[in-house]
N, C-alpha and C. Protein backbone atom coordinates (compact mmCIF):
# COMPACT_ATOMS: atom_id res chain seq x y z
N UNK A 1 0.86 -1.16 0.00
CA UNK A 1 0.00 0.00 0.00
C UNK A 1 0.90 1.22 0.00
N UNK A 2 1.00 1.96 -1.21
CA UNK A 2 1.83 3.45 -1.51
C UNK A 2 1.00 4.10 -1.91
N UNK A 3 1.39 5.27 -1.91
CA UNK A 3 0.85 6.76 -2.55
C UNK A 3 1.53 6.65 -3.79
N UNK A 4 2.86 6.17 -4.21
CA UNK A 4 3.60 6.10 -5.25
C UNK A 4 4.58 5.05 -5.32
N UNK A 5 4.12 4.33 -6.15
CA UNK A 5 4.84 3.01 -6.61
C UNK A 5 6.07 3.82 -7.89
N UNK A 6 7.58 3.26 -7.59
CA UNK A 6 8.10 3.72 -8.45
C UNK A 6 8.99 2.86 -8.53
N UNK A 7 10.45 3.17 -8.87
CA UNK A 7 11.33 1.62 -9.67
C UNK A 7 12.22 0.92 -8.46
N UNK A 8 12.23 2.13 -7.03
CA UNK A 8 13.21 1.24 -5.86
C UNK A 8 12.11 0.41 -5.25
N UNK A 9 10.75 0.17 -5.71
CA UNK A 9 10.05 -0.76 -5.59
C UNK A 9 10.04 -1.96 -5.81
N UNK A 10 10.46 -2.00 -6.89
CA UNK A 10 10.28 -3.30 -8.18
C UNK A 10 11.31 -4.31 -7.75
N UNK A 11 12.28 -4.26 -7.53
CA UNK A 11 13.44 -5.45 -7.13
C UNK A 11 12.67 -6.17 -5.78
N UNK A 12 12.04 -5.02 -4.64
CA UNK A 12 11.47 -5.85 -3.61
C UNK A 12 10.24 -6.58 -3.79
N UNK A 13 9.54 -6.07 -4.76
CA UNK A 13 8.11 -6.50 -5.04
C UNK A 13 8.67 -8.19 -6.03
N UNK A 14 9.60 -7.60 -7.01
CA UNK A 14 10.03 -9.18 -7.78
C UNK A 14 10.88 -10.33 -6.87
N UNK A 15 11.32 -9.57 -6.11
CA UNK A 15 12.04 -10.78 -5.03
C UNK A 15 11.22 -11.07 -4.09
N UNK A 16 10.19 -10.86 -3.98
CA UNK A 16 8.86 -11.54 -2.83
C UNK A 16 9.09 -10.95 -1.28
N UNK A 17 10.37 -9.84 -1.27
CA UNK A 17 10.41 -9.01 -0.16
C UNK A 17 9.24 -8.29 0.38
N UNK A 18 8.63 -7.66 -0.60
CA UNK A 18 7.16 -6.77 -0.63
C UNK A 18 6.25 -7.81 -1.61
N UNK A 19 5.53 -8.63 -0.62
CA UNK A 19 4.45 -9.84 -1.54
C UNK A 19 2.91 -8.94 -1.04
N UNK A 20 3.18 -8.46 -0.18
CA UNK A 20 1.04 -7.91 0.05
C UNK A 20 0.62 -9.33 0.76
N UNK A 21 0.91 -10.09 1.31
CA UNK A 21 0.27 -11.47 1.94
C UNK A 21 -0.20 -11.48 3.28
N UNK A 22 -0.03 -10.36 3.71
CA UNK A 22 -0.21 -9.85 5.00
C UNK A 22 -1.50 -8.81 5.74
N UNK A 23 -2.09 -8.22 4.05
CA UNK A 23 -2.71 -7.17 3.73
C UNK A 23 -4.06 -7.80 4.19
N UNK A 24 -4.91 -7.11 5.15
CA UNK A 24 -6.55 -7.33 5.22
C UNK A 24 -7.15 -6.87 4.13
N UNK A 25 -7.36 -6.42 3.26
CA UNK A 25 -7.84 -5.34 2.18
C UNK A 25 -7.13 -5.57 0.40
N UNK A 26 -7.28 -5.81 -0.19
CA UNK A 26 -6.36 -5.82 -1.59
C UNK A 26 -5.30 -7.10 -1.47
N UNK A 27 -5.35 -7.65 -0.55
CA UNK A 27 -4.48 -9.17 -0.44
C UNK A 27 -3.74 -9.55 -1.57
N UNK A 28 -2.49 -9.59 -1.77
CA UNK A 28 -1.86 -9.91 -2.50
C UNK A 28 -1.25 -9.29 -3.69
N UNK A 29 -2.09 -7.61 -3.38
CA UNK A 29 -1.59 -6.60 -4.42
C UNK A 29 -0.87 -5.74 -4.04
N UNK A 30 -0.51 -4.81 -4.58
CA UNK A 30 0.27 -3.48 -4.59
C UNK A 30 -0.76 -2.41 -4.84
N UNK A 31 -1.27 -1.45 -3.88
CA UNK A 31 -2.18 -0.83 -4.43
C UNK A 31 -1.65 0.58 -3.91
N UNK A 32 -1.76 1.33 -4.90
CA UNK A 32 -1.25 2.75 -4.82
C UNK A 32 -2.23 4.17 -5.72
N UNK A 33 -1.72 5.20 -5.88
CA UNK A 33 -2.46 6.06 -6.47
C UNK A 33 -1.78 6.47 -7.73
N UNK A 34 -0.40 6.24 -7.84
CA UNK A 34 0.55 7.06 -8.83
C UNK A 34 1.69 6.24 -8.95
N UNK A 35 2.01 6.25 -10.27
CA UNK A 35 3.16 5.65 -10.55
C UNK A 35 4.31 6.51 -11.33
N UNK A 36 5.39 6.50 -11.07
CA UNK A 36 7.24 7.24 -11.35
C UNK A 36 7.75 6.45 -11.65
N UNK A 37 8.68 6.17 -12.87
CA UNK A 37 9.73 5.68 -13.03
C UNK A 37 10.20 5.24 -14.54
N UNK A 38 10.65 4.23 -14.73
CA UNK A 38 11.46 3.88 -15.75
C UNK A 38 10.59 3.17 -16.97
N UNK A 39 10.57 3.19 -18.23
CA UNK A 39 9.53 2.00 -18.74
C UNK A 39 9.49 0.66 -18.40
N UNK A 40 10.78 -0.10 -17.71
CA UNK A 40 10.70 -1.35 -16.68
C UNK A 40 9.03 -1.36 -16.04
N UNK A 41 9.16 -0.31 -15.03
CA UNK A 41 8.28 -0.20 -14.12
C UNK A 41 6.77 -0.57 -15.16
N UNK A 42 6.83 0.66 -15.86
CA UNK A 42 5.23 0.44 -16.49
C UNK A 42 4.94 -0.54 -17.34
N UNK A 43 5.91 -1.08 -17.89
CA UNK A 43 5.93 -2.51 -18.31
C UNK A 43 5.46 -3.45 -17.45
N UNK A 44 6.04 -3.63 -16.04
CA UNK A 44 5.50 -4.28 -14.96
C UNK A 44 3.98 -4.01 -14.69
N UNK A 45 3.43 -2.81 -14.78
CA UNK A 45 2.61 -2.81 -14.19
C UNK A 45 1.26 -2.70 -14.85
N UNK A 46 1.88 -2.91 -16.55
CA UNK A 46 0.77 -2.69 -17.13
C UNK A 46 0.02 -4.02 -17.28
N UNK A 47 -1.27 -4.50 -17.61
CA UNK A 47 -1.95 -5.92 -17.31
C UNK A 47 -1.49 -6.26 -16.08
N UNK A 48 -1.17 -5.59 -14.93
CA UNK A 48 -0.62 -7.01 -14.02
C UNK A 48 -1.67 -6.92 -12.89
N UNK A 49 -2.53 -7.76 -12.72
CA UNK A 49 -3.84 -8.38 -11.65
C UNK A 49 -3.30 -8.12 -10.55
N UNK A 50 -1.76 -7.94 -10.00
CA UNK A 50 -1.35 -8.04 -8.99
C UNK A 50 -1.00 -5.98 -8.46
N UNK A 51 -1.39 -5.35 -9.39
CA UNK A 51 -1.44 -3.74 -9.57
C UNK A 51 -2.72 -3.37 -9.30
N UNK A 52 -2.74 -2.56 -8.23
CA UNK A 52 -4.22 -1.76 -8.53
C UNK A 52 -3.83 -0.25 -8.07
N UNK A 53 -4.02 0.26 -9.38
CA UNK A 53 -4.22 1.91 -9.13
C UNK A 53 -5.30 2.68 -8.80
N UNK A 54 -5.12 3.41 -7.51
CA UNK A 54 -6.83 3.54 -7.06
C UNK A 54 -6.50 5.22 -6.70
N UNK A 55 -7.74 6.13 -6.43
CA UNK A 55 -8.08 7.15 -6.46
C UNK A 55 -6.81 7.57 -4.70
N UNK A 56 -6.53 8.48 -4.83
CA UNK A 56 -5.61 9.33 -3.45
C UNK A 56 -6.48 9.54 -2.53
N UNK A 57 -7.52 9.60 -2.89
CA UNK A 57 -8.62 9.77 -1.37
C UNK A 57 -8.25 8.74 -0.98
N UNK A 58 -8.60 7.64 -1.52
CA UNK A 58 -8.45 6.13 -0.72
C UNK A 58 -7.12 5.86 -0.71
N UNK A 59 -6.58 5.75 -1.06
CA UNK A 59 -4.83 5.29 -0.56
C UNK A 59 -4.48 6.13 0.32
N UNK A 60 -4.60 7.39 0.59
CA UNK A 60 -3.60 7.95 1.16
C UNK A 60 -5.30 8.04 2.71
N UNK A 61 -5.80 7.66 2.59
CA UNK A 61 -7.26 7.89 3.82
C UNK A 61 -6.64 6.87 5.11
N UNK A 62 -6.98 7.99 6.00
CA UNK A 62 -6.48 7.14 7.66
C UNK A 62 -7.06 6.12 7.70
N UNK A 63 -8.51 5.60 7.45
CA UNK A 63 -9.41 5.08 7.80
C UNK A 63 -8.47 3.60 7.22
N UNK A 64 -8.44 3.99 5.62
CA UNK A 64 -7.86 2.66 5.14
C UNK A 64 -6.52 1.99 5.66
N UNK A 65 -5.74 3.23 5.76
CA UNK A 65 -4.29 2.77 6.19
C UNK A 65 -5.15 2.20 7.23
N UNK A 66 -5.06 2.45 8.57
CA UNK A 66 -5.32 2.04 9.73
C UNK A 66 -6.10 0.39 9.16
N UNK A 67 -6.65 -0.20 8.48
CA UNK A 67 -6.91 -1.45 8.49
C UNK A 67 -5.68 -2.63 8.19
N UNK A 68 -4.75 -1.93 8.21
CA UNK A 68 -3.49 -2.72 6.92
C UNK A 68 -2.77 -2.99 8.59
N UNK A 69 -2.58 -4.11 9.12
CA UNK A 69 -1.93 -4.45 10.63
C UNK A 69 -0.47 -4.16 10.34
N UNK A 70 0.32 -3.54 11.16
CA UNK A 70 1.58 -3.33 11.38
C UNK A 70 2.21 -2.88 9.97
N UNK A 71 1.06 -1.58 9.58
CA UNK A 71 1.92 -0.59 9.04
C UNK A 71 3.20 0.02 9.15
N UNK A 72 3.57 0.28 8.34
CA UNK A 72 5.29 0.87 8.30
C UNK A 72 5.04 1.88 6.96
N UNK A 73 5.90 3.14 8.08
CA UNK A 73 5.67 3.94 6.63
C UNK A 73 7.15 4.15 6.49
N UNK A 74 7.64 4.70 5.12
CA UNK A 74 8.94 5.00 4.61
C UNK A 74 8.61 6.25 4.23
N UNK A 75 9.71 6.94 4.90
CA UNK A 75 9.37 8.62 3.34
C UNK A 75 11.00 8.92 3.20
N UNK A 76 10.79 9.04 1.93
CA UNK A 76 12.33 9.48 1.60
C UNK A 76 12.54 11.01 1.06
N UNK A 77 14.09 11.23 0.91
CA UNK A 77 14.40 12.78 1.20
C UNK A 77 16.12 12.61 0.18
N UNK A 78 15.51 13.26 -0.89
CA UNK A 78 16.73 13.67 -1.95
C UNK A 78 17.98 14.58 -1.10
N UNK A 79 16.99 15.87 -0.93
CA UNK A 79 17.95 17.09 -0.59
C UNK A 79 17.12 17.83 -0.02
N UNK A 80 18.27 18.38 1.58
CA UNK A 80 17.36 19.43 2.48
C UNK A 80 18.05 20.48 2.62
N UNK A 81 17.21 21.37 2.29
CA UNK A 81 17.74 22.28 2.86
C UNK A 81 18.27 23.44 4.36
């Protein structure tokens, strides 16, 4: 469950590091609002049953996170000023 699926995704999602098997909700997918990255990525993600791109209200909504057990969030940071 992301706000943005992009390509430092893809090695964990293809090595079964990030499988979704854990997920109450979307079980077994990757479900996000937006996708970044390389044509790899959208290659991956285009036809794939295991992708669901869904509206930012709902991905990024407390209500939903809060169903997903032992959330972990990541946020990353290029450059601060």
């Amino acid at each position: 469950h992301t706000e943005m699926f992009s390509d430092g995704m893809l090695p964990l999602v293809n090595s079964g590091v990030i499988d979704n098997s854990r997920k109450i909700t979307h079980k077994g997918r990757v479900v996000t609002s937006f996708l970044l990255g390389t044509q790899e990525l959208y290659d991956y993600v285009h036809n794939n049953p295991g992708v669901e791109v869904l509206d930012c209200q709902y991905t990024n909504s407390p209500s939903v996170i809060a169903k997903c057990p032992q959330m972990h969030a990541i946020n990353s940071c290029i450059e601060v000023d």
